[in-house]
C-alpha atoms as a PDB file:
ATOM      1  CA  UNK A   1       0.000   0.000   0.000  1.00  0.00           C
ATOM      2  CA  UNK A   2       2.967   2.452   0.774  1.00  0.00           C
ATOM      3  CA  UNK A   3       4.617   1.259  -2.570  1.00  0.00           C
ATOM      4  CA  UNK A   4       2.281   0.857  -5.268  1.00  0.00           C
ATOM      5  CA  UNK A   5       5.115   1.052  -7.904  1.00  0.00           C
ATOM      6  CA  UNK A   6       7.309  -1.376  -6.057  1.00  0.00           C
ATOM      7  CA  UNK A   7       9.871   0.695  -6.309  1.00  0.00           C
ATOM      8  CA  UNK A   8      10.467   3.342  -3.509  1.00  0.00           C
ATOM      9  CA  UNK A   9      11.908   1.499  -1.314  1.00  0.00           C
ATOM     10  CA  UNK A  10      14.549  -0.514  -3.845  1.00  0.00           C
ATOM     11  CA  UNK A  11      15.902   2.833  -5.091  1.00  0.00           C
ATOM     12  CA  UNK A  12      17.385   6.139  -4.063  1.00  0.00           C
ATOM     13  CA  UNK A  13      15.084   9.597  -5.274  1.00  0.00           C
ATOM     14  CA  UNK A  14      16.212  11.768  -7.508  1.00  0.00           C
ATOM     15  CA  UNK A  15      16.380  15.488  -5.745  1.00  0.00           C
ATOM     16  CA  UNK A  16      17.788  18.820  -7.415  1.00  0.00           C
ATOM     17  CA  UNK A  17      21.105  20.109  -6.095  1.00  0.00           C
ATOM     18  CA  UNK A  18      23.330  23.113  -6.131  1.00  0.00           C
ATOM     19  CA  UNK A  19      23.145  24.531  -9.754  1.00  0.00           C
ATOM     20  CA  UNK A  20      20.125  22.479 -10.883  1.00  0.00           C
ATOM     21  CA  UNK A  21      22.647  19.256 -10.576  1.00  0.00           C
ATOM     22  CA  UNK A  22      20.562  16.075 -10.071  1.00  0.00           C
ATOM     23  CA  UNK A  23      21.678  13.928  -7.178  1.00  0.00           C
ATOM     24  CA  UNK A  24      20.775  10.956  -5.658  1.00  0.00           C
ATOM     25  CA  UNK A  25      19.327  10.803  -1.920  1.00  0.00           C
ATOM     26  CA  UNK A  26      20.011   8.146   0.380  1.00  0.00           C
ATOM     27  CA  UNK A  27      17.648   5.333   0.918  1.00  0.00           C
ATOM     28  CA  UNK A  28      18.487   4.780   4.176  1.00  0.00           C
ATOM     29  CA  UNK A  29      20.297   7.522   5.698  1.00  0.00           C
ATOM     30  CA  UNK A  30      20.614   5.964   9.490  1.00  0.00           C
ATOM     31  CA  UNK A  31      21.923   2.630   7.578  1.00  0.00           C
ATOM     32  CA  UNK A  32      25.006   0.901   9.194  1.00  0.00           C
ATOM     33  CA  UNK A  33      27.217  -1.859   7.371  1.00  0.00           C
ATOM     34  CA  UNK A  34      28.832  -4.947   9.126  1.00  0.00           C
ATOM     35  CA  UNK A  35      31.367  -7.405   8.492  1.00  0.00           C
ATOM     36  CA  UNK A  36      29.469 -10.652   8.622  1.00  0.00           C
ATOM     37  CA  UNK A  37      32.448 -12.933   8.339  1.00  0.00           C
ATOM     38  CA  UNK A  38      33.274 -10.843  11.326  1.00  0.00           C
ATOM     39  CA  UNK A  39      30.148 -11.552  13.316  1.00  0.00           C
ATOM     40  CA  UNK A  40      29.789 -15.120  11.728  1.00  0.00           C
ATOM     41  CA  UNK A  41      33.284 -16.943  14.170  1.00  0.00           C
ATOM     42  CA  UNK A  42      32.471 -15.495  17.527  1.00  0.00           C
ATOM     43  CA  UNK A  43      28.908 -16.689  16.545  1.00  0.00           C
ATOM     44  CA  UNK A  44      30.209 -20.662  15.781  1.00  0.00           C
ATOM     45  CA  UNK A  45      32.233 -20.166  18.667  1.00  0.00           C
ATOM     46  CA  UNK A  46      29.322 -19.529  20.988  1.00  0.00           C
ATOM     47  CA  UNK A  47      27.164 -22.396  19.608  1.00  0.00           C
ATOM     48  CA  UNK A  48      30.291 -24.606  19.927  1.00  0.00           C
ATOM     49  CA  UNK A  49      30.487 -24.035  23.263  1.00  0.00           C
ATOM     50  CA  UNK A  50      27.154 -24.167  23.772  1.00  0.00           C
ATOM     51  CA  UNK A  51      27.369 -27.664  22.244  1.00  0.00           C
ATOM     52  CA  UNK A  52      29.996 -29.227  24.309  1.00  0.00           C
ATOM     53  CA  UNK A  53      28.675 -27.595  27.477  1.00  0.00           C
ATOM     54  CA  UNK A  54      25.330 -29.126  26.562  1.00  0.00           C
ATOM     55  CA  UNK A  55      27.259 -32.156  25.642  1.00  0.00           C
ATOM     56  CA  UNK A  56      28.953 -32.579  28.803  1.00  0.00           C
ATOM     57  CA  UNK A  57      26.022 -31.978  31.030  1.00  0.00           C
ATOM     58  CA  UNK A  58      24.712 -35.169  29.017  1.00  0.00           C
ATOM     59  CA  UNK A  59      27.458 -36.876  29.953  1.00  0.00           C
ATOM     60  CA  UNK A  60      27.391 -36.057  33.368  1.00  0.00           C
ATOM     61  CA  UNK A  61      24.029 -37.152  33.716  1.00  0.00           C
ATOM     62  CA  UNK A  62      23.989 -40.113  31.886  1.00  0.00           C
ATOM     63  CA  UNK A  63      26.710 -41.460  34.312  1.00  0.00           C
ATOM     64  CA  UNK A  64      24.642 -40.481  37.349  1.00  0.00           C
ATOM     65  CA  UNK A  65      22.002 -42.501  35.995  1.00  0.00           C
ATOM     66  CA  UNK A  66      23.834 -45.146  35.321  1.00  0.00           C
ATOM     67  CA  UNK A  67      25.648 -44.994  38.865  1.00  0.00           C
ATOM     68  CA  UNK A  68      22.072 -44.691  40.604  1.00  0.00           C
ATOM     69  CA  UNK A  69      20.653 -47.509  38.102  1.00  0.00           C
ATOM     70  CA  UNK A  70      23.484 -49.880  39.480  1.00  0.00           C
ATOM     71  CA  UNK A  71      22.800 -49.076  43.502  1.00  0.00           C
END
């Protein structure tokens, strides 16, 4: 409904500059860029740990079962 050409929000407007230049505006003017390759190790690092933490509370359990299964 905002967009019925489906095209505002793809593309930057056209506005008139300093000596009737035509310029593009920004689309997003508050936009910020990241690295993702960056963000993406410390991310599998976290869910590795995550993993063997979760792992070795398995573990840990299993062989408390086992011990209290064999009293």
């Amino acid at each position: 409904m905002l967009d019925d050409r489906r095209q505002t929000f793809r593309y930057s407007a056209m506005k008139t500059g300093p000596h009737g230049a035509r310029v593009l505006e920004q689309v997003r003017p508050g936009q910020q860029h990241f690295d993702i390759v960056a963000v993406a190790e410390p991310l599998r690092e976290a869910g590795t740990m995550v993993l063997y933490g979760v792992s070795g509370v398995l573990d840990d359990y299993c062989a408390y079962q086992a011990d209290m299964a064999d009293w």
